[in-house]
C-alpha atoms as a PDB file:
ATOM      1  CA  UNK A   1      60.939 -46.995 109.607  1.00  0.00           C
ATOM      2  CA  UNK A   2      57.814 -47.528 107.491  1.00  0.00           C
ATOM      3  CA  UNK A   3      55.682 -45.129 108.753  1.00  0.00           C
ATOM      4  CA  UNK A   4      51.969 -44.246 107.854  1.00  0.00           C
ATOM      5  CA  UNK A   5      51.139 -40.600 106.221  1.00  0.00           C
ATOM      6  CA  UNK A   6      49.103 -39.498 108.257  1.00  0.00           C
ATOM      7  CA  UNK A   7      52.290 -40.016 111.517  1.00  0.00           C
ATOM      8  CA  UNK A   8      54.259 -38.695 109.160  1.00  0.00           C
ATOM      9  CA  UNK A   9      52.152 -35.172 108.790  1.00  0.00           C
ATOM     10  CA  UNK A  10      51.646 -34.624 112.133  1.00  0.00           C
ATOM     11  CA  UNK A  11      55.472 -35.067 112.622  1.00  0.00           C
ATOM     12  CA  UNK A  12      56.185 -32.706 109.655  1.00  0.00           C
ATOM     13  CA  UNK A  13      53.520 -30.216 110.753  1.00  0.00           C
ATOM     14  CA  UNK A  14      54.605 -30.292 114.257  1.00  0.00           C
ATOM     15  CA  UNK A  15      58.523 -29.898 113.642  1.00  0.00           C
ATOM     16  CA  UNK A  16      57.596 -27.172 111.364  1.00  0.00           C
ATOM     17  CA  UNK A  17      55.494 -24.922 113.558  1.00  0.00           C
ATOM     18  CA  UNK A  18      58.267 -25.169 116.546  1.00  0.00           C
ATOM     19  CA  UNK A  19      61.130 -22.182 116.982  1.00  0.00           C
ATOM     20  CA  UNK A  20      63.408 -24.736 118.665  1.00  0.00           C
ATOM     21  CA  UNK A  21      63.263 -28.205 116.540  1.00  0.00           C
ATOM     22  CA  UNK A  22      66.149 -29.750 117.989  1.00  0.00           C
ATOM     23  CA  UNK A  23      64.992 -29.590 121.281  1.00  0.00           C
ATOM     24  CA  UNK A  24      61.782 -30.822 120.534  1.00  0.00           C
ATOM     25  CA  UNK A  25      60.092 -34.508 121.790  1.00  0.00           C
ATOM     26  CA  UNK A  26      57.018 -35.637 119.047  1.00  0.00           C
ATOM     27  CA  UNK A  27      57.475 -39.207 120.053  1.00  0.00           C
ATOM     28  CA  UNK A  28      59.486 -41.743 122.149  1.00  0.00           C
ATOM     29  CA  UNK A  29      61.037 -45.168 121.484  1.00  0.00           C
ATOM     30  CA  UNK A  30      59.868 -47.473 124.704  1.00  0.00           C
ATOM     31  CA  UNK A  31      62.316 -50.684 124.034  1.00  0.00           C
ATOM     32  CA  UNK A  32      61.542 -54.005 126.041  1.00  0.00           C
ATOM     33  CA  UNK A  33      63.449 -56.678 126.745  1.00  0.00           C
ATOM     34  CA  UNK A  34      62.850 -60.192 129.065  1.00  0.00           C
ATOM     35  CA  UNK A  35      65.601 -60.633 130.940  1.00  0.00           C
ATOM     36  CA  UNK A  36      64.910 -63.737 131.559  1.00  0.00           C
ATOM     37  CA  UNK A  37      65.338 -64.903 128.245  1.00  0.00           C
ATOM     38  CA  UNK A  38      67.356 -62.360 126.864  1.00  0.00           C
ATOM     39  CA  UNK A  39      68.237 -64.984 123.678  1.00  0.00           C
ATOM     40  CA  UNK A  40      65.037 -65.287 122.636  1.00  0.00           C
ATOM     41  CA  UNK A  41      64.181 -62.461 119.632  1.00  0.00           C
ATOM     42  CA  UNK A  42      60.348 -62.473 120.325  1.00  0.00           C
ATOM     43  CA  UNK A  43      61.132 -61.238 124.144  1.00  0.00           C
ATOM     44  CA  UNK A  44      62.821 -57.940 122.584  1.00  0.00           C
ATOM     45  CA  UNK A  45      60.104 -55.255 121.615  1.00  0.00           C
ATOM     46  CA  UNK A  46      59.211 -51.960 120.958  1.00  0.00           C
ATOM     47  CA  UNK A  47      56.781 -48.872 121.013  1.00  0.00           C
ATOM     48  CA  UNK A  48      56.443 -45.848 119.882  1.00  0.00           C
ATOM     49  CA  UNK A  49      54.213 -43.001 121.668  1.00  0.00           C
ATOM     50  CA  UNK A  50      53.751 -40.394 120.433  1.00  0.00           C
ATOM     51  CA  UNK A  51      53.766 -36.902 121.996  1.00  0.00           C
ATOM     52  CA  UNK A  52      52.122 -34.316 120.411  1.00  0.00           C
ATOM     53  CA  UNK A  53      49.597 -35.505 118.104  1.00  0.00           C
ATOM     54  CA  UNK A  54      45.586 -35.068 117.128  1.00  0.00           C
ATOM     55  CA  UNK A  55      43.836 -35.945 119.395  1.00  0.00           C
ATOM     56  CA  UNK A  56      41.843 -38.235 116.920  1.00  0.00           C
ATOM     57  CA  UNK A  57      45.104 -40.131 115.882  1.00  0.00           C
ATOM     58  CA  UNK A  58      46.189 -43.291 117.877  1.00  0.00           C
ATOM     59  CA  UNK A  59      49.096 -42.370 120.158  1.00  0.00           C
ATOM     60  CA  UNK A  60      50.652 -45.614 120.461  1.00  0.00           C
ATOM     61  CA  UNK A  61      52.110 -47.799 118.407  1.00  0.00           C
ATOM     62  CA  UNK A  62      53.721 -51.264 118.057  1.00  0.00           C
ATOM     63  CA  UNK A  63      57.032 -51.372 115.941  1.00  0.00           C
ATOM     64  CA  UNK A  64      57.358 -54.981 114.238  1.00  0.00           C
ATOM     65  CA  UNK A  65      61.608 -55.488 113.301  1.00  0.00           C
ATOM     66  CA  UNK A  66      62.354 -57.157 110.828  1.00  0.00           C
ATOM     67  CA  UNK A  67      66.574 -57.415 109.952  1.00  0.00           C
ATOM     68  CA  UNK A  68      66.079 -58.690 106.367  1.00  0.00           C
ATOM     69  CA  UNK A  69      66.883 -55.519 104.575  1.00  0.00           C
ATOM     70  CA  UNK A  70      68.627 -54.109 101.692  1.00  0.00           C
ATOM     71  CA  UNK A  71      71.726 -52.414 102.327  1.00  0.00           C
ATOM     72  CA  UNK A  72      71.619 -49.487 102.308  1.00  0.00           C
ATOM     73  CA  UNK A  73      73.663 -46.316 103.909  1.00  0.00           C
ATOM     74  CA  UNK A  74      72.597 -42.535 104.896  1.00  0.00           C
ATOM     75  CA  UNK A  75      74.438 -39.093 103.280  1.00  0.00           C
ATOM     76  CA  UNK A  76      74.736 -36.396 104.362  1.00  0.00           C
ATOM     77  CA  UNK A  77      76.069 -33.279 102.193  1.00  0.00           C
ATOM     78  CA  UNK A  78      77.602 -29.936 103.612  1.00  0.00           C
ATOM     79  CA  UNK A  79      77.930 -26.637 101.927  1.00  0.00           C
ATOM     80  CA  UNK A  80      81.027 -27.129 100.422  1.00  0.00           C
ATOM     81  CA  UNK A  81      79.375 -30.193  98.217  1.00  0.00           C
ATOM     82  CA  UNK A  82      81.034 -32.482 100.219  1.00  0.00           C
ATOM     83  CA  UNK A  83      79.555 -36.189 100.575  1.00  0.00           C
ATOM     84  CA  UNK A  84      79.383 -37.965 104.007  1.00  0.00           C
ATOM     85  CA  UNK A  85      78.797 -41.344 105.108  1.00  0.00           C
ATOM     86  CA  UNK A  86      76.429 -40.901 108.349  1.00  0.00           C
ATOM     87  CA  UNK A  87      74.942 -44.502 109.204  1.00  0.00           C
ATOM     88  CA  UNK A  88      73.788 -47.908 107.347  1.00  0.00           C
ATOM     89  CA  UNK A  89      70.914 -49.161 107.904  1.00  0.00           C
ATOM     90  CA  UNK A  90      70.696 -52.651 110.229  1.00  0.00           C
ATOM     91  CA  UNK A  91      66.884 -53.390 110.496  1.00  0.00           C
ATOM     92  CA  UNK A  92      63.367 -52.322 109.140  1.00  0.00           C
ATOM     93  CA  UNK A  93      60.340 -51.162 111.636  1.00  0.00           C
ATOM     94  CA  UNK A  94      56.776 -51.183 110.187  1.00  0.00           C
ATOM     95  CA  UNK A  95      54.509 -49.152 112.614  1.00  0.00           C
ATOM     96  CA  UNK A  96      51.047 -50.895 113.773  1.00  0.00           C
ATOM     97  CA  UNK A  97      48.767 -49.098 115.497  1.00  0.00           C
ATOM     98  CA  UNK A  98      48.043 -50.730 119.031  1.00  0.00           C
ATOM     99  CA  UNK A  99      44.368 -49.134 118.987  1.00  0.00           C
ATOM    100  CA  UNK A 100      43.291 -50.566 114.927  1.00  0.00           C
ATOM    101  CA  UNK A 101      39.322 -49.170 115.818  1.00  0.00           C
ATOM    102  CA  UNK A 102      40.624 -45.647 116.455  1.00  0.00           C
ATOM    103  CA  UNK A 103      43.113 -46.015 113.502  1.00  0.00           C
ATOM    104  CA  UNK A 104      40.027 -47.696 111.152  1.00  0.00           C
ATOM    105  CA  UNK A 105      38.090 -44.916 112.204  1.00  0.00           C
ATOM    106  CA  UNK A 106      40.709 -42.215 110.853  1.00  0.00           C
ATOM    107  CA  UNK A 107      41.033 -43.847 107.886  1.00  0.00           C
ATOM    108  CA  UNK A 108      37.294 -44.329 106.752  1.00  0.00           C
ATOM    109  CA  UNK A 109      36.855 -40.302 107.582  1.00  0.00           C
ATOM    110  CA  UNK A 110      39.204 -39.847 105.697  1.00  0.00           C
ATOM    111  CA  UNK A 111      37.892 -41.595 102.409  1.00  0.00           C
ATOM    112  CA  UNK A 112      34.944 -40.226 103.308  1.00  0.00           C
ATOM    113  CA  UNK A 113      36.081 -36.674 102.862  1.00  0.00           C
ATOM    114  CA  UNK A 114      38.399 -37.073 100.001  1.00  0.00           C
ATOM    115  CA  UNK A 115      35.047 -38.773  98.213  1.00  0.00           C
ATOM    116  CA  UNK A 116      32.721 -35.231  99.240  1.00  0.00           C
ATOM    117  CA  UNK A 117      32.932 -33.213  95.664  1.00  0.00           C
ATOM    118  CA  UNK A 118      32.994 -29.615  96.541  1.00  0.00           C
ATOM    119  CA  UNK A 119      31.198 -27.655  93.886  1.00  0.00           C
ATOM    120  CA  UNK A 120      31.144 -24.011  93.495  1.00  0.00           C
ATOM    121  CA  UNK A 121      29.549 -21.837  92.153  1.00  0.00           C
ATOM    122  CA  UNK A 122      31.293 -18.375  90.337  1.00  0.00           C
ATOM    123  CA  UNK A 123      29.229 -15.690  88.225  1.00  0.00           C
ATOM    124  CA  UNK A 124      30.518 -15.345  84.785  1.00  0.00           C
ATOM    125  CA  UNK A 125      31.011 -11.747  84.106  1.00  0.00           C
ATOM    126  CA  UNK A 126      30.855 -12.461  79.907  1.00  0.00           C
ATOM    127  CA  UNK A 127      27.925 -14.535  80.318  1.00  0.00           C
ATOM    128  CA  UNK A 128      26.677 -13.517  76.205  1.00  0.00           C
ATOM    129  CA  UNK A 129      28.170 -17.052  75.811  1.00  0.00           C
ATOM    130  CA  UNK A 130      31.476 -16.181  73.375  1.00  0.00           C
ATOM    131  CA  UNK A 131      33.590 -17.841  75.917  1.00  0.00           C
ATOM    132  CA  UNK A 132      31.248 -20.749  76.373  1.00  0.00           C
ATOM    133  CA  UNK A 133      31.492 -22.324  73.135  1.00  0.00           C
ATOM    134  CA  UNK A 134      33.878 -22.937  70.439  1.00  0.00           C
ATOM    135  CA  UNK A 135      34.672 -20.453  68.059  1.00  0.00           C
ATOM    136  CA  UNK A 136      34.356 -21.426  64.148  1.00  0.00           C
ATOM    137  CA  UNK A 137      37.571 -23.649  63.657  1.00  0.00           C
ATOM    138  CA  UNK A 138      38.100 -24.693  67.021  1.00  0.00           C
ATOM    139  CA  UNK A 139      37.742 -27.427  69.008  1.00  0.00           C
ATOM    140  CA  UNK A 140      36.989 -28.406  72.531  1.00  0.00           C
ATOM    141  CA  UNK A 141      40.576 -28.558  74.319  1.00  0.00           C
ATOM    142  CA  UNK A 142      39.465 -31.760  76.273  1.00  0.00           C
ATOM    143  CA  UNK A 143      39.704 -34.075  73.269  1.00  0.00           C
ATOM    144  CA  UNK A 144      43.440 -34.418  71.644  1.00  0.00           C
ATOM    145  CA  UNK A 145      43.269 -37.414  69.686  1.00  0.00           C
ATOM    146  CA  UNK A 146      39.920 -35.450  67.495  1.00  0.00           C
ATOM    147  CA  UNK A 147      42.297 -32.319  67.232  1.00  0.00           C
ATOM    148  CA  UNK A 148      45.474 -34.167  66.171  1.00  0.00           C
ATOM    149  CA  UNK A 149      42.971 -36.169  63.298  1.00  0.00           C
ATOM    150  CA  UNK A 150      41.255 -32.438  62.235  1.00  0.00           C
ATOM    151  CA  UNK A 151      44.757 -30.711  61.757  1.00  0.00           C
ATOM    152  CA  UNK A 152      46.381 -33.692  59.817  1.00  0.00           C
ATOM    153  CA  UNK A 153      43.282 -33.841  57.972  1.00  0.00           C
ATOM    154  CA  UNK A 154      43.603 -29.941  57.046  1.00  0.00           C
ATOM    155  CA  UNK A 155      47.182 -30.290  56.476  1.00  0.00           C
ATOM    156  CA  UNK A 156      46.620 -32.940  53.303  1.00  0.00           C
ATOM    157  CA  UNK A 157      44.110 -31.054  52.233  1.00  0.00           C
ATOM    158  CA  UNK A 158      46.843 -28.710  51.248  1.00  0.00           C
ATOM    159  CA  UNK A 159      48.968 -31.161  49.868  1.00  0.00           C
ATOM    160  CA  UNK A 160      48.423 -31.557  46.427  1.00  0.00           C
ATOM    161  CA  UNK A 161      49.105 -35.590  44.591  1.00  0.00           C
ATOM    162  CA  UNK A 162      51.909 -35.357  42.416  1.00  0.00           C
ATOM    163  CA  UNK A 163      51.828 -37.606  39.502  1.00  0.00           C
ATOM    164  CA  UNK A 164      52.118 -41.425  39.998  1.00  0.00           C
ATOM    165  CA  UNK A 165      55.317 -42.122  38.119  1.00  0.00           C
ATOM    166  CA  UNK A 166      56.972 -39.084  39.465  1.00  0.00           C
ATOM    167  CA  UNK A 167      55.710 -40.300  43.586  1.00  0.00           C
ATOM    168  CA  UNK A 168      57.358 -43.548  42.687  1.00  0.00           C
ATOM    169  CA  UNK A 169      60.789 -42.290  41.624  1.00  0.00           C
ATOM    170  CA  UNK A 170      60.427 -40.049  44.906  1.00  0.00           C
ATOM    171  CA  UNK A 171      60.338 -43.100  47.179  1.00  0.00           C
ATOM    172  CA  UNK A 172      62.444 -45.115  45.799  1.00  0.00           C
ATOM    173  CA  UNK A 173      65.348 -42.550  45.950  1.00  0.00           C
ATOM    174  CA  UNK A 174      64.599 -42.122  49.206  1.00  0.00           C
ATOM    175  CA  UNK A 175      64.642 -46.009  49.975  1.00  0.00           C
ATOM    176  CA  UNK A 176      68.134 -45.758  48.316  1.00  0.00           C
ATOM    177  CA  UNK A 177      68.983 -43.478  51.283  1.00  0.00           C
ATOM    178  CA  UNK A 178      67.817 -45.223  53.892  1.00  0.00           C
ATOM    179  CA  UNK A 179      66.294 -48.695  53.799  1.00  0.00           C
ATOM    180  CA  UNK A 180      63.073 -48.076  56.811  1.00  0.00           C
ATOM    181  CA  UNK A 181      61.095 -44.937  56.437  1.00  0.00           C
ATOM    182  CA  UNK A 182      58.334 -44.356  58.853  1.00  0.00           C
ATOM    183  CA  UNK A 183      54.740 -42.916  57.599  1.00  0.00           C
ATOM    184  CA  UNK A 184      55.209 -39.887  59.718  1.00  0.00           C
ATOM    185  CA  UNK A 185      59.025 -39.251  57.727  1.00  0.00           C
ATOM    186  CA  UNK A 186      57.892 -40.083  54.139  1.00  0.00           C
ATOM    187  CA  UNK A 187      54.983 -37.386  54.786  1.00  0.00           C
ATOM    188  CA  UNK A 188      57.552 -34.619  55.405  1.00  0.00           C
ATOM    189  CA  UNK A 189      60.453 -35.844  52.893  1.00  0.00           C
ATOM    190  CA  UNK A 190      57.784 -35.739  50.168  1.00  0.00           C
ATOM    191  CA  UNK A 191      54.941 -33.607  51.292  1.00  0.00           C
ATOM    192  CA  UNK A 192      52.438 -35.456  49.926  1.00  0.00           C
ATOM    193  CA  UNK A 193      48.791 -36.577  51.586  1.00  0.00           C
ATOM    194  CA  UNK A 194      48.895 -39.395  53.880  1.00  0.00           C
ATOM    195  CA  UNK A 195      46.185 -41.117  52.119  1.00  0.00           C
ATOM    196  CA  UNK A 196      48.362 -41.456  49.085  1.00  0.00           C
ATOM    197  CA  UNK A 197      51.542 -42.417  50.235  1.00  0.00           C
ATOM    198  CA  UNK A 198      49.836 -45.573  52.379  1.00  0.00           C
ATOM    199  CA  UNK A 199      48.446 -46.244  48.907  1.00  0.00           C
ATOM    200  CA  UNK A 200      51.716 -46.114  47.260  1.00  0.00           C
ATOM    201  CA  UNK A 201      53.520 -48.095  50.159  1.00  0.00           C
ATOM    202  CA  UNK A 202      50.856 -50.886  49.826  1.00  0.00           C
ATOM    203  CA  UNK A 203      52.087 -51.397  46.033  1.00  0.00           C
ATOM    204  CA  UNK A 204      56.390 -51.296  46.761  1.00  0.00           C
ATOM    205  CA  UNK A 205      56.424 -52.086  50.700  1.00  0.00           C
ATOM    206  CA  UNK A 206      56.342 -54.522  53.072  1.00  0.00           C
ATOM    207  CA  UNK A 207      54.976 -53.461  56.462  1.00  0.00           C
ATOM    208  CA  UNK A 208      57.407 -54.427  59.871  1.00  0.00           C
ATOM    209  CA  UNK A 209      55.025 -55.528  62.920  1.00  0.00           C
ATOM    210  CA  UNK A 210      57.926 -56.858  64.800  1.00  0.00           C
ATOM    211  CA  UNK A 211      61.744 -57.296  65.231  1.00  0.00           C
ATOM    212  CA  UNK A 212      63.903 -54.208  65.421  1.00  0.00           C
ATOM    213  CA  UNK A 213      62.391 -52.009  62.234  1.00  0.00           C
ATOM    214  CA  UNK A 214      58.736 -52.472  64.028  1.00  0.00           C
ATOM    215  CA  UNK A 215      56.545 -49.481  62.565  1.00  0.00           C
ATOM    216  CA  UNK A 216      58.651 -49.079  59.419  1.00  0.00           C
ATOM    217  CA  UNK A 217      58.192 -49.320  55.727  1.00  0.00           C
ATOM    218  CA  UNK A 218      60.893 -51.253  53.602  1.00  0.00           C
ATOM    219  CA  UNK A 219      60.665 -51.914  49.691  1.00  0.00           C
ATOM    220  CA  UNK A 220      59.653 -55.461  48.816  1.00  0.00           C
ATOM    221  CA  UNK A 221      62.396 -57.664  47.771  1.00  0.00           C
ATOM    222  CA  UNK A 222      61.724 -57.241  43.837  1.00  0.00           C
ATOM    223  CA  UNK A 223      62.033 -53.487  44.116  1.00  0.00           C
ATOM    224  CA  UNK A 224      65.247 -53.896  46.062  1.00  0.00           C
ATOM    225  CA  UNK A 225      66.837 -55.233  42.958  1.00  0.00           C
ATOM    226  CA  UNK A 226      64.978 -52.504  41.089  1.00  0.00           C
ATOM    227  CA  UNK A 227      66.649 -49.870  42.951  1.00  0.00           C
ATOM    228  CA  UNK A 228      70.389 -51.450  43.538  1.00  0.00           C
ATOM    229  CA  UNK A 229      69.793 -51.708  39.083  1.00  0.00           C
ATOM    230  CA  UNK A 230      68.833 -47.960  39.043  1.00  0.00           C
ATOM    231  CA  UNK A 231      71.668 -46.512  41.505  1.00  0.00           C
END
């Protein structure tokens, strides 16, 4: 049974609070049938009513069947692990609220609350402002993509270039390893500054934007020959 949160709550809330939950009645089924067309599937109907329930939530409601389901079965599990088969599932109910102003009315309070913004108000016991603002060589926690560009930034400012010639026998070794490198890889296999190595890749590699390899570097077709003749 589809049925809507706010139901569902008051059920959970109400089954919750009791000492005896087996016992207890939150709502009835009220099932009616025409007898004198008992073929007909539009005589055949039901309600739920609830029992306990706020007193600004609609009581009653109209369940609409509806047989075209999924299959699907119910399992229960006991102590000892053990799986059980309870019940499958025959037919769907969606619940519809018989009185829609009264259920309308419950739902616009309750946008209206979740849209109040409750402020408060504290007293800062360090209020000298250290804790208010950054200290020198940090930055504000509520923008990742500007920390992740500072510290890469710092990090190849540590990395020193190694000569050209030397870079180029680096790569191309480690093209004879593997044949796709991504930028993030060659920057740890070589430690060298990100800067560079694009710079480097732009003059060996050819750039994959799609298929299988997308986001990796392989060597150019010339330089493949290069580095089959060097190996």
């Amino acid at each position: 049974m589809k049925c809507p949160l706010v139901i569902s709550r008051v059920f959970q809330s109400v089954a919750s609070n009791s000492f005896s939950a087996t016992s207890l009645v939150i709502a009835k089924i009220v099932h009616t049938v025409d007898l004198l067309h008992p073929d007909d599937p539009s005589s055949e109907q039901f309600t739920l009513e609830t029992i306990q329930t706020n007193p600004n939530t609609p009581r009653s409601y109209k369940l609409n069947m509806s047989k075209d389901v999924a299959p699907m079965c119910v399992f229960s599990k006991s102590n000892q692990e053990k799986i059980s088969v309870e019940g499958k599932f025959e037919c769907n109910f969606d619940m519809e609220p018989q009185n829609l102003r009264a259920y309308s009315n419950l739902c616009r309070d309750r946008t209206n609350k979740a849209a109040v913004k409750t402020r408060k108000v504290q007293v800062l016991e360090n209020d000298h402002g250290m804790f208010m603002t950054p200290m020198p060589g940090q930055l504000p926690s509520s923008s990742k993509e500007k920390r992740k560009l500072t510290q890469s930034k710092r990090q190849d400012a540590k990395r020193v270039r190694m000569d050209k010639g030397e870079m180029l026998n680096i790569l191309f070794r480690l093209f004879e390893r593997q044949p796709n490198w991504r930028l993030k890889q060659l920057v740890l296999e070589t430690d060298q500054p990100q800067q560079f190595l694009k710079e480097m890749l732009r003059e060996i590699c050819v750039y994959n934007k799609r298929g299988p390899n997308q986001g990796t570097h392989e060597l150019k077709g010339e330089y493949k020959i290069f580095g089959g003749d060097q190996q």
